[in-house]
N, C-alpha and C. Protein backbone atom coordinates (compact mmCIF):
# COMPACT_ATOMS: atom_id res chain seq x y z
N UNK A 1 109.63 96.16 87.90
CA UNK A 1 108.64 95.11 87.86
C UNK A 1 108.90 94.27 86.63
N UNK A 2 108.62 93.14 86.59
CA UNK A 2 109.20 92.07 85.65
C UNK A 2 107.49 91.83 85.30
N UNK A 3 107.78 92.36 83.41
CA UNK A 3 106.52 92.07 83.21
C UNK A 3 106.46 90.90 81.77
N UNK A 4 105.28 90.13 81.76
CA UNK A 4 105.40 89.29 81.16
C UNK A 4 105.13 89.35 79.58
N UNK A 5 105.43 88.23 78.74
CA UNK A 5 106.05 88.12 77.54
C UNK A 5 104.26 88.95 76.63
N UNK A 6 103.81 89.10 75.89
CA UNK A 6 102.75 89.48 75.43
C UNK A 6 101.81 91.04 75.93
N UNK A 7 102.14 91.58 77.29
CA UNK A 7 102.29 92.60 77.87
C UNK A 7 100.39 92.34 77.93
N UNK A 8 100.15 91.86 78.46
CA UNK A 8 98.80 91.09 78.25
C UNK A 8 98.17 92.48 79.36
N UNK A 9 97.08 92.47 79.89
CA UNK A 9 96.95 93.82 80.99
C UNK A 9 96.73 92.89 82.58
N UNK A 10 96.16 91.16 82.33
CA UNK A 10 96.36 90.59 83.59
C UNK A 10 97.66 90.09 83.58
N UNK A 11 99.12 90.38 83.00
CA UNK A 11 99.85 89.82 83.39
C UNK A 11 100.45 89.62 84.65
N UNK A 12 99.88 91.43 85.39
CA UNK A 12 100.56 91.65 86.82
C UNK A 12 99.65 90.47 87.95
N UNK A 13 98.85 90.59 87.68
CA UNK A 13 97.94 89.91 88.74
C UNK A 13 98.56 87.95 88.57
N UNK A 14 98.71 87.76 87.21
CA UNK A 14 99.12 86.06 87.34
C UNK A 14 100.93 85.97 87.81
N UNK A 15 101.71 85.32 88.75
CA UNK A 15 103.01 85.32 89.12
C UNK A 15 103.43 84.63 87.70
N UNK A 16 102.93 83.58 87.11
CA UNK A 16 103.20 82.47 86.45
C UNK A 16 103.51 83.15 84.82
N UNK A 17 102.85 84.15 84.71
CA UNK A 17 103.03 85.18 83.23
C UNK A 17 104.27 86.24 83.84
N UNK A 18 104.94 86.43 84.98
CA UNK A 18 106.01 87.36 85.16
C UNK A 18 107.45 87.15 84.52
N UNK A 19 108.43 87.61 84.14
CA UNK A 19 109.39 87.29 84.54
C UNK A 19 110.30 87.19 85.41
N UNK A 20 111.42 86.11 85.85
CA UNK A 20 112.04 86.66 87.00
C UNK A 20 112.94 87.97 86.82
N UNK A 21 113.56 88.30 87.81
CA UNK A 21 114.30 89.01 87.85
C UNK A 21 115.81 89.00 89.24
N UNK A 22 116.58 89.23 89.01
CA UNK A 22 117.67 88.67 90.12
C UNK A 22 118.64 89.96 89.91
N UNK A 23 119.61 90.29 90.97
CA UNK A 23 120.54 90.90 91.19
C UNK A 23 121.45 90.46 91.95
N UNK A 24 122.88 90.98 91.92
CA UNK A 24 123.89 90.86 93.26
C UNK A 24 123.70 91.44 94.26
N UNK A 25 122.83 93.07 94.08
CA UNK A 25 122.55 94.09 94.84
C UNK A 25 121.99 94.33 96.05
N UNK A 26 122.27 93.49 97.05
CA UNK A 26 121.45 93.15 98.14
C UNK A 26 120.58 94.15 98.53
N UNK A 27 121.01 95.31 98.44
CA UNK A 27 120.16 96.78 98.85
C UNK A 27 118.60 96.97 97.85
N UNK A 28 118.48 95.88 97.00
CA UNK A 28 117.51 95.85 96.21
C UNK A 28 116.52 95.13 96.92
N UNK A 29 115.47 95.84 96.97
CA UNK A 29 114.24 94.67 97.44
C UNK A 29 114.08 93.72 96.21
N UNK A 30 113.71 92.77 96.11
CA UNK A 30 113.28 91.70 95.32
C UNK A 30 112.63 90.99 96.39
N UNK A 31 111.19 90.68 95.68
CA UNK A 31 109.91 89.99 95.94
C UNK A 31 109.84 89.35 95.20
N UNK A 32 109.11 88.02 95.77
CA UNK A 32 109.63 86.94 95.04
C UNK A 32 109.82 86.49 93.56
N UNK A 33 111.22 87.00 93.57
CA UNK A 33 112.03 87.22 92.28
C UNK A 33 111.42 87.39 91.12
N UNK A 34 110.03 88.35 90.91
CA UNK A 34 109.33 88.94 89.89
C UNK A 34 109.34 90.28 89.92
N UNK A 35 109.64 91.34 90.79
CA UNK A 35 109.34 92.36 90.96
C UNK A 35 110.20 93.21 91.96
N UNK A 36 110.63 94.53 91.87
CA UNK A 36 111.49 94.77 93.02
C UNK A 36 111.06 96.18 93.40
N UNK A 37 110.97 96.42 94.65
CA UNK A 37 110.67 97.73 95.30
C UNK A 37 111.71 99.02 94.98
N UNK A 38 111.26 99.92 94.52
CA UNK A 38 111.86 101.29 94.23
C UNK A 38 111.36 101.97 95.16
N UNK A 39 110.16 102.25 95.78
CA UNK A 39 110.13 103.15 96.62
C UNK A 39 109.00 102.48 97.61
N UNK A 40 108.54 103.52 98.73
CA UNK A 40 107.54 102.85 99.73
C UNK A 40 107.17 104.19 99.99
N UNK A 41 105.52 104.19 99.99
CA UNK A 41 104.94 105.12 100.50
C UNK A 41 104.25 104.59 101.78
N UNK A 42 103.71 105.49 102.83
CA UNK A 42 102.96 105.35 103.86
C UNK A 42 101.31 106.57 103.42
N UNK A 43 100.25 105.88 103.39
CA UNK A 43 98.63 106.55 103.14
C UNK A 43 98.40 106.74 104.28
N UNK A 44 97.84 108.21 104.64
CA UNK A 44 97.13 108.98 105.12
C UNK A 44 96.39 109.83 104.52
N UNK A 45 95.50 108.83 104.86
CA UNK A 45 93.50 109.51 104.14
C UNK A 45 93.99 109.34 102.43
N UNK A 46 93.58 110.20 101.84
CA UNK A 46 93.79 110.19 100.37
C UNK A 46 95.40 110.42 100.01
N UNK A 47 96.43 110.70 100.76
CA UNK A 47 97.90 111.29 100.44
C UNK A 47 98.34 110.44 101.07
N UNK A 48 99.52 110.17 100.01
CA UNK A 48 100.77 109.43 100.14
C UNK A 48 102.05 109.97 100.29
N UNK A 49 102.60 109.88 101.50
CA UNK A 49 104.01 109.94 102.13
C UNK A 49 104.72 109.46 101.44
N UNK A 50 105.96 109.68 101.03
CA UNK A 50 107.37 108.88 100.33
C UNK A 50 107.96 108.96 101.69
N UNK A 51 108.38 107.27 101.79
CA UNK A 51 108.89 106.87 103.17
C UNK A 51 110.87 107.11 102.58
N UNK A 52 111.50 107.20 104.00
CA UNK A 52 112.47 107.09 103.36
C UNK A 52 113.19 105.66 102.79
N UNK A 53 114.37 105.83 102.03
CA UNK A 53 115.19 104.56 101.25
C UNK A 53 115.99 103.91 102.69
N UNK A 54 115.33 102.36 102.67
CA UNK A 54 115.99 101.64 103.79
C UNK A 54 116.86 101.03 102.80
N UNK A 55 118.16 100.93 103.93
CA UNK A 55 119.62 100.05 103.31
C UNK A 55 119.33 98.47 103.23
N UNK A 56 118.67 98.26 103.68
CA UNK A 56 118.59 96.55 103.32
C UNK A 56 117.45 95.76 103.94
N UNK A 57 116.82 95.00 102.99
CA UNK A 57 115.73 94.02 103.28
C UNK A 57 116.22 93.67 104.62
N UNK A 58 115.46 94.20 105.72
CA UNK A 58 115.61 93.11 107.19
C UNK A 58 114.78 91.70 107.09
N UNK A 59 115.75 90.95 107.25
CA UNK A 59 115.28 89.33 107.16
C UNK A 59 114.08 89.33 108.38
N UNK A 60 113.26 88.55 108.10
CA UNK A 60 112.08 87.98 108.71
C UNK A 60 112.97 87.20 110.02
N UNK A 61 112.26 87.18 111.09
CA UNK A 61 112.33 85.83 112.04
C UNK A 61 112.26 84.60 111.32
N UNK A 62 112.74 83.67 111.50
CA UNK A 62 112.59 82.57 110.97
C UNK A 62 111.81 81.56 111.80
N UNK A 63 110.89 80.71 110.82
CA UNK A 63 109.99 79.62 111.51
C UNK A 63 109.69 78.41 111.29
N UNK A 64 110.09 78.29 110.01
CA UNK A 64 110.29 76.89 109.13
C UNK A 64 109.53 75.98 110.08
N UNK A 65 108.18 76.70 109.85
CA UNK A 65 106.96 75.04 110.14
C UNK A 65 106.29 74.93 109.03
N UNK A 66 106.16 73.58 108.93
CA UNK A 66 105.15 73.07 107.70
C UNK A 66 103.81 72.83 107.80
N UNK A 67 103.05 73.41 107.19
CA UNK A 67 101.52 73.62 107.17
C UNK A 67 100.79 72.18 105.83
N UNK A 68 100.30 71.11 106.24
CA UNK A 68 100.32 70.42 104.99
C UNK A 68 101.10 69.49 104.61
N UNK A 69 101.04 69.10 103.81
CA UNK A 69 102.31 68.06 102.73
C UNK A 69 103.34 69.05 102.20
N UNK A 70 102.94 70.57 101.75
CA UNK A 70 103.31 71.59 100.84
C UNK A 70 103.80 72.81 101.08
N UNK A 71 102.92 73.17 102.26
CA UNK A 71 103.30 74.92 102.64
C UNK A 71 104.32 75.06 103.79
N UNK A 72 105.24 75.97 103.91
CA UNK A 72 106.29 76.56 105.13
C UNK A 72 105.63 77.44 104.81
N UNK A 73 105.91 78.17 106.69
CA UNK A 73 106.07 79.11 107.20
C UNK A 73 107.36 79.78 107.23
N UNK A 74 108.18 80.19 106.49
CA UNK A 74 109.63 80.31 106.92
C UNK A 74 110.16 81.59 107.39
N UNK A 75 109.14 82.74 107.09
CA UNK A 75 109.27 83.36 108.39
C UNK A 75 108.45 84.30 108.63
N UNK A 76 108.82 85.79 109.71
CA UNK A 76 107.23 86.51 109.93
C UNK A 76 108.43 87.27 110.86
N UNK A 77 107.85 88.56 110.64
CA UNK A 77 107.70 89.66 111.05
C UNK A 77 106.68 90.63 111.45
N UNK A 78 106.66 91.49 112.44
CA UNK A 78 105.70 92.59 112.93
C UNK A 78 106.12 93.75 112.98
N UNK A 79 105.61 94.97 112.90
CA UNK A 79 106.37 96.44 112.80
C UNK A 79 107.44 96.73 113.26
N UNK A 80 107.46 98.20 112.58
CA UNK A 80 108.85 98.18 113.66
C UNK A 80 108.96 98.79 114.68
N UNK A 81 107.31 98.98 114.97
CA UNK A 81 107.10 100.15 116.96
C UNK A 81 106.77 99.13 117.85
N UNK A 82 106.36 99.11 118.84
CA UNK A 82 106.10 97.82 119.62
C UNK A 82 104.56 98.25 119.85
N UNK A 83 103.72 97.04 119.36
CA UNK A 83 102.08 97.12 119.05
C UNK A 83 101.78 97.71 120.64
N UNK A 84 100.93 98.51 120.41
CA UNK A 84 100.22 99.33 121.99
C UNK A 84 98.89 99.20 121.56
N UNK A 85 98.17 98.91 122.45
CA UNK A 85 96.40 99.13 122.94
C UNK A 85 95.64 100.06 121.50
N UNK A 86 95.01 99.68 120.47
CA UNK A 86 94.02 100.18 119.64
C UNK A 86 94.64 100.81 118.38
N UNK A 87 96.24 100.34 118.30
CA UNK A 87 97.02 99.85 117.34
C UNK A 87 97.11 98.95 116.24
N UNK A 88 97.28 99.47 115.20
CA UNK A 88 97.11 98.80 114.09
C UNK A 88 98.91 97.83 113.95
N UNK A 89 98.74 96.06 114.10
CA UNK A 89 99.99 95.54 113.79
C UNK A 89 99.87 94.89 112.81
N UNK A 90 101.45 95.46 111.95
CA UNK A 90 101.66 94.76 110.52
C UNK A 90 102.37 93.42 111.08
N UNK A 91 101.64 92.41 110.03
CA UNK A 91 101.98 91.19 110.16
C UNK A 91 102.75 91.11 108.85
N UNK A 92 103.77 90.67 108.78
CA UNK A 92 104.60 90.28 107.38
C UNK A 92 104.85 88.43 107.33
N UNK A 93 104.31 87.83 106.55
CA UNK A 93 104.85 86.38 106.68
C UNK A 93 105.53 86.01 105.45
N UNK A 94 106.32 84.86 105.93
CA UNK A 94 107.35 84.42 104.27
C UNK A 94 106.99 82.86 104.31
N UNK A 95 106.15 82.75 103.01
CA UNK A 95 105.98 81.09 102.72
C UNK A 95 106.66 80.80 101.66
N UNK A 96 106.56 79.30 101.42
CA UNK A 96 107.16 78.39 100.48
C UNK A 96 106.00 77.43 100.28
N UNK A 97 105.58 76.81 98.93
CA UNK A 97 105.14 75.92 98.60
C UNK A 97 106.32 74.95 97.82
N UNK A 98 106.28 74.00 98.16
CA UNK A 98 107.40 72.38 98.06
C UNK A 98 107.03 71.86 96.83
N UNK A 99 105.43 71.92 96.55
CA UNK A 99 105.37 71.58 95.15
C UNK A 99 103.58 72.24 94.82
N UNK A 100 103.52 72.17 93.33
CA UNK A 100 101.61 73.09 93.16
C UNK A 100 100.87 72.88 94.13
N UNK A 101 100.16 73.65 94.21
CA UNK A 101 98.79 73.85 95.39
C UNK A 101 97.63 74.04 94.08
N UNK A 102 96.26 73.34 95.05
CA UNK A 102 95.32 73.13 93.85
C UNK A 102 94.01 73.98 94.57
N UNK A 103 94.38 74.39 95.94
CA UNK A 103 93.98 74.67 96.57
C UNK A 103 93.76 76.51 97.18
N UNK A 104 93.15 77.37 97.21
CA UNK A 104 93.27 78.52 97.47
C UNK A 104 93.08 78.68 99.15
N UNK A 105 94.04 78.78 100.26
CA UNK A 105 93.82 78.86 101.48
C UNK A 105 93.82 80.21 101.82
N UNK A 106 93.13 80.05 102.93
CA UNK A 106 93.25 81.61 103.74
C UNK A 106 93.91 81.46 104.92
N UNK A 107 94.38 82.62 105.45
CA UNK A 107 95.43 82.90 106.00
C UNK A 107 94.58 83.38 107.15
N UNK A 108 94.57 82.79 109.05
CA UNK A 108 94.31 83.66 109.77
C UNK A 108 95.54 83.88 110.92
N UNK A 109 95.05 85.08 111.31
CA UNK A 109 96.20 85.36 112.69
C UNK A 109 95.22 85.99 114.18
N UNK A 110 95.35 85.19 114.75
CA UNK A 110 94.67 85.17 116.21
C UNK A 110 95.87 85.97 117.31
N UNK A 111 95.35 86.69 118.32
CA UNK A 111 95.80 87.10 119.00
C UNK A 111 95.23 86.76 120.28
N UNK A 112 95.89 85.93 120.87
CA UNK A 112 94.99 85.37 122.25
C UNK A 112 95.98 86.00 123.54
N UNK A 113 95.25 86.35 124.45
CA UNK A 113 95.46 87.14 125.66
C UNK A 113 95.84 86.18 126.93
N UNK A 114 96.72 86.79 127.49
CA UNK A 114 97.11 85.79 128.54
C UNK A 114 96.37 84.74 129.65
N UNK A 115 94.67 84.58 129.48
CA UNK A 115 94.26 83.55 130.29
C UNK A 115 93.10 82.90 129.24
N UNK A 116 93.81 82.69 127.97
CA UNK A 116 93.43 82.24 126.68
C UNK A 116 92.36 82.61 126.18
N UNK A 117 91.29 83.71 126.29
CA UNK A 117 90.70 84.88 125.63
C UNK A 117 91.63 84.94 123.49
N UNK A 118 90.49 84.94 122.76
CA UNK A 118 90.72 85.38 121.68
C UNK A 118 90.33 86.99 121.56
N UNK A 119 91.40 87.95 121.35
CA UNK A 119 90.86 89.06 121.41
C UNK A 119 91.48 89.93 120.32
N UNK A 120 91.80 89.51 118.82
CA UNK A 120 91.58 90.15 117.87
C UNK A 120 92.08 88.92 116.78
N UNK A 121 91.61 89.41 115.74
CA UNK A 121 91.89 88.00 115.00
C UNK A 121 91.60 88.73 113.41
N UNK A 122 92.51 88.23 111.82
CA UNK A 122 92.51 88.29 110.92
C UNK A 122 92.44 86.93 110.22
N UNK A 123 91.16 86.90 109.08
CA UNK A 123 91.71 86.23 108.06
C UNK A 123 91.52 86.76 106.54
N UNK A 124 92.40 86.28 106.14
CA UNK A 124 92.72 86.90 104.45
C UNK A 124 93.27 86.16 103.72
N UNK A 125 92.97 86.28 102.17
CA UNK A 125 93.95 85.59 101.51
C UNK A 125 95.48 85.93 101.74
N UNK A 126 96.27 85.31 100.78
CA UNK A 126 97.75 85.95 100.99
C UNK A 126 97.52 87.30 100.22
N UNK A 127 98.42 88.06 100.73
CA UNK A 127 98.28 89.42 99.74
C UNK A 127 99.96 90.06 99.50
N UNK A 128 100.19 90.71 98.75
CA UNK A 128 101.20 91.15 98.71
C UNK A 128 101.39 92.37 97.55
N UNK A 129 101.02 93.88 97.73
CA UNK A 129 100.20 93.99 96.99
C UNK A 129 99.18 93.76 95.85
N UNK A 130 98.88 92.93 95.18
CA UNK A 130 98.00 92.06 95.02
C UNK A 130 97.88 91.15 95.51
N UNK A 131 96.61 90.09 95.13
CA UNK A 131 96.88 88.69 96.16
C UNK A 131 97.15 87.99 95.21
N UNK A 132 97.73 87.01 96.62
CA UNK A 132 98.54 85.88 96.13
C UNK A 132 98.05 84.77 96.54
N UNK A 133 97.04 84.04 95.62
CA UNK A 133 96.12 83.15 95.95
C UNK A 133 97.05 81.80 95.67
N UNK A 134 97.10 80.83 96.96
CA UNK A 134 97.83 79.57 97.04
C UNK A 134 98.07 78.71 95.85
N UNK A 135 96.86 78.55 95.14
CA UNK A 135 96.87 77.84 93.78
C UNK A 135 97.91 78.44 92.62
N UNK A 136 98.59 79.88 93.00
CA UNK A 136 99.38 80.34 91.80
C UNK A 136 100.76 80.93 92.12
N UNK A 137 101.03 79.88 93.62
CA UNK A 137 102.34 80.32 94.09
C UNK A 137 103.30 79.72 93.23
N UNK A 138 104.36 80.15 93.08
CA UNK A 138 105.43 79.38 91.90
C UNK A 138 106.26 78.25 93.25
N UNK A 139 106.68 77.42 92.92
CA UNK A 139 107.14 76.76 93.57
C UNK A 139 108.96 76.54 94.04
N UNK A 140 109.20 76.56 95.55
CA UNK A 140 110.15 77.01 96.06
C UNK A 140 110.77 78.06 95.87
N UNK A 141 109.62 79.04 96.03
CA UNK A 141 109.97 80.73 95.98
C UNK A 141 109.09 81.51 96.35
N UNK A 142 110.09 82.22 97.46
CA UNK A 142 109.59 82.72 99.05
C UNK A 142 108.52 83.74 98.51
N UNK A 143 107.14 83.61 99.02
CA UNK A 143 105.95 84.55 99.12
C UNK A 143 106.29 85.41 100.10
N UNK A 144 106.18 86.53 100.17
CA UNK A 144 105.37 87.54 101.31
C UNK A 144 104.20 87.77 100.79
N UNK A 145 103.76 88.12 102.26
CA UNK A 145 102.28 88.10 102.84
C UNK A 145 101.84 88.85 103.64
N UNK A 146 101.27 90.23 103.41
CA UNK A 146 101.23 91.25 104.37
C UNK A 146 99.18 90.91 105.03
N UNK A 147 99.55 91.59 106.00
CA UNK A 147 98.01 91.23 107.18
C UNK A 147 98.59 92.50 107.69
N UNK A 148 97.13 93.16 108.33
CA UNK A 148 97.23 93.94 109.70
C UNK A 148 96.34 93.77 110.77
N UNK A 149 96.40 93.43 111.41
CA UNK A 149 95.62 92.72 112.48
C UNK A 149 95.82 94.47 113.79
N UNK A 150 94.21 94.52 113.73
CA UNK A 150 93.61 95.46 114.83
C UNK A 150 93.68 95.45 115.76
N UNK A 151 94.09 96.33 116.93
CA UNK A 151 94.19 95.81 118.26
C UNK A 151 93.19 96.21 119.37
N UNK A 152 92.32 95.69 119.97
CA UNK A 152 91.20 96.55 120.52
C UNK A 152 92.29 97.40 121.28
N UNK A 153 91.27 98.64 121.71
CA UNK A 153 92.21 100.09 122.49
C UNK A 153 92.00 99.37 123.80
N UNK A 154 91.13 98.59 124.45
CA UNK A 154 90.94 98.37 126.01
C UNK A 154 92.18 97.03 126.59
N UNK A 155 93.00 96.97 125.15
CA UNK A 155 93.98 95.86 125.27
C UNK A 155 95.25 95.96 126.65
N UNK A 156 95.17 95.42 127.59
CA UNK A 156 96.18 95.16 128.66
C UNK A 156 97.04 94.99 128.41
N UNK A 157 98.10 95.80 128.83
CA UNK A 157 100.09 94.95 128.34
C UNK A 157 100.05 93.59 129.28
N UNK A 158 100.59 93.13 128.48
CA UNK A 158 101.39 91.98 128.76
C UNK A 158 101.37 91.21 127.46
N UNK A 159 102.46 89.53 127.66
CA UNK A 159 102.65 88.80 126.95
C UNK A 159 101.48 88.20 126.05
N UNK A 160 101.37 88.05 125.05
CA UNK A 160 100.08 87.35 124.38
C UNK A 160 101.15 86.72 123.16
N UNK A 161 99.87 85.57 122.79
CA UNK A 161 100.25 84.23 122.08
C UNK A 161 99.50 84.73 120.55
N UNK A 162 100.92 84.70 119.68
CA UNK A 162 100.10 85.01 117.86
C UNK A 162 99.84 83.71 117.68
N UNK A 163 98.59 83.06 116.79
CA UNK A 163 99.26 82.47 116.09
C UNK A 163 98.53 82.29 114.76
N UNK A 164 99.32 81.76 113.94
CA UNK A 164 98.80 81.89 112.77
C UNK A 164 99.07 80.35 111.99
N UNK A 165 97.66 80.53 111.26
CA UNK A 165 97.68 79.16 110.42
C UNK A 165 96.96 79.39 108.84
N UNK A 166 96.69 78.51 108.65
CA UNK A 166 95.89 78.01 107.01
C UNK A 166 94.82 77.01 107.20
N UNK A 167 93.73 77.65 106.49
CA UNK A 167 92.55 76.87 106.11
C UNK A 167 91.68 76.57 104.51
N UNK A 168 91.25 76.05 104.43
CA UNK A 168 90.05 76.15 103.21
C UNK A 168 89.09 76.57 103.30
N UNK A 169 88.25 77.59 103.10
CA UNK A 169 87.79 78.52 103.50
C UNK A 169 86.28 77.73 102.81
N UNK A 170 86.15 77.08 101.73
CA UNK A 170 85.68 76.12 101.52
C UNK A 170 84.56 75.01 102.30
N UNK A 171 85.62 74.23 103.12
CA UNK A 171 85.60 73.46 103.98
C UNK A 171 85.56 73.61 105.67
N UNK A 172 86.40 75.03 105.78
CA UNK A 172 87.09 75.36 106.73
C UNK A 172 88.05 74.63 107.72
N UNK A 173 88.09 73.30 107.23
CA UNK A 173 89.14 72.76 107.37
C UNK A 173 90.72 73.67 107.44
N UNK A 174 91.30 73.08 108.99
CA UNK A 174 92.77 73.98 108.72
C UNK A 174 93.70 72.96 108.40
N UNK A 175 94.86 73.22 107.68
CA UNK A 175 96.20 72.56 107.27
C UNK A 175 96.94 72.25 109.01
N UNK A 176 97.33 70.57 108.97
CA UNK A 176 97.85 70.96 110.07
C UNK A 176 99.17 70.75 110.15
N UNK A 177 99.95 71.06 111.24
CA UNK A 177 101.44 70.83 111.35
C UNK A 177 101.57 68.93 111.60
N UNK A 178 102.77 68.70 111.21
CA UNK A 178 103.15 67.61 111.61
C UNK A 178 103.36 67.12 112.55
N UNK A 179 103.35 67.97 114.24
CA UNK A 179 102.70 67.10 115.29
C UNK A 179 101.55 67.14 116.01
N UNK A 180 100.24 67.63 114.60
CA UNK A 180 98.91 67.51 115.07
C UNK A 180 98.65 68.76 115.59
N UNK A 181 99.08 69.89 115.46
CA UNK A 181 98.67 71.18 116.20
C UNK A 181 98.37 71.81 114.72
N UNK A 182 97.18 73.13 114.42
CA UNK A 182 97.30 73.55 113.24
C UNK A 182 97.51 75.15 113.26
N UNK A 183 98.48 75.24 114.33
CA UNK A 183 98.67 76.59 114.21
C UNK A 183 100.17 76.68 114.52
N UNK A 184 100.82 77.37 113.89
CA UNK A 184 102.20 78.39 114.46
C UNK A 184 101.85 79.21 115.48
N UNK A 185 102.55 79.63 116.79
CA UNK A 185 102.08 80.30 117.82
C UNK A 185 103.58 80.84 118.04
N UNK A 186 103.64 82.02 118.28
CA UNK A 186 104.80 82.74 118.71
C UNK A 186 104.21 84.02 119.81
N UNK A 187 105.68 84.64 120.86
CA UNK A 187 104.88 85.69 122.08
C UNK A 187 105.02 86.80 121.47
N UNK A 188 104.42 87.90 121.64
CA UNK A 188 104.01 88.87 121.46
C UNK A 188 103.65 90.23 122.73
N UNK A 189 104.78 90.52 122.91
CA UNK A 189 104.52 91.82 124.31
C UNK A 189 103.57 92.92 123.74
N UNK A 190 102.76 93.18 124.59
CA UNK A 190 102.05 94.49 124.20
C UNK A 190 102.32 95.52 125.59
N UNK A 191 102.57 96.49 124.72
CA UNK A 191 102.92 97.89 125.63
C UNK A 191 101.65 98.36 126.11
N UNK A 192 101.85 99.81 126.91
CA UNK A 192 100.85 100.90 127.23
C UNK A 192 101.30 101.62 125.64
């Protein structure tokens, strides 16, 4: 973890007090270039699992839509089992801000069902173990953004529509894309 100059005790929580940090080492996690993963546990109840050592950051899907004057989407990922009926799915997203945000948005992800039914839905700030509130993203350097979005158990397989956007939680105003739609929407199979 890249910690900042004065060893202050909020340094972890501000990105802007971190230092970077970089390698050749591709097998290194590095988040956005302040901090790098040594290990991963999985919680159950009060105990923590040591997951095993994966060989390499799997790249996100890529999505490069723009939310705003400022924010990408550039990419997103979901677990690695295929989401089933009353399943918990990890949402992973990768943003970019183009230049400061003055603004703190929240993040939702809708799950709409094949005869356009909304039938589970998240919103949150960005988080990544701590959050990562929009106003203190460093600029042109990739955020992750973890969500888990619930799945009711009475959920039907088939195809369903994610999608996910940004609002002001404020206002509730959402950020929209540049041809007037304010959501990213991608498919999503759900199993038995």
């Amino acid at each position: 973890m890249g910690l900042a100059a004065g060893s202050d005790s909020d340094s972890f929580t501000d990105p802007t007090r971190r230092w970077p940090i970089t390698t050749d080492d591709d097998t290194i996690r590095l988040h956005p270039g302040h901090w790098a993963q040594l290990a991963s546990f999985e919680r159950h109840g009060p105990l923590l699992n040591h997951l095993p050592l994966v060989d390499r950051l799997t790249r996100p899907t890529p999505a490069n839509t723009q939310f705003g004057p400022s924010i990408q989407l550039t990419g997103y990922q979901f677990g690695n089992q295929p989401p089933t009926p009353g399943s918990t799915l990890p949402v992973v997203l990768e943003w970019t801000a183009s230049q400061p945000l003055t603004t703190d948005y929240t993040v939702f992800i809708h799950l709409i069902s094949p005869d356009g039914a909304l039938v589970a839905q998240s919103d949150a700030y960005p988080t990544w173990l701590t959050a990562q509130p929009t106003s203190q993203w460093p600029v042109n350097q990739p955020i992750l953004d973890s969500h888990a979005l619930t799945l009711p158990p009475n959920l039907l397989p088939g195809l369903y529509t994610l999608q996910v956007g940004l609002y002001n939680a404020q206002t509730l105003k959402r950020l929209p894309l540049p041809n007037g739609n304010d959501t990213f929407e991608t498919q999503l199979k759900i199993n038995n």
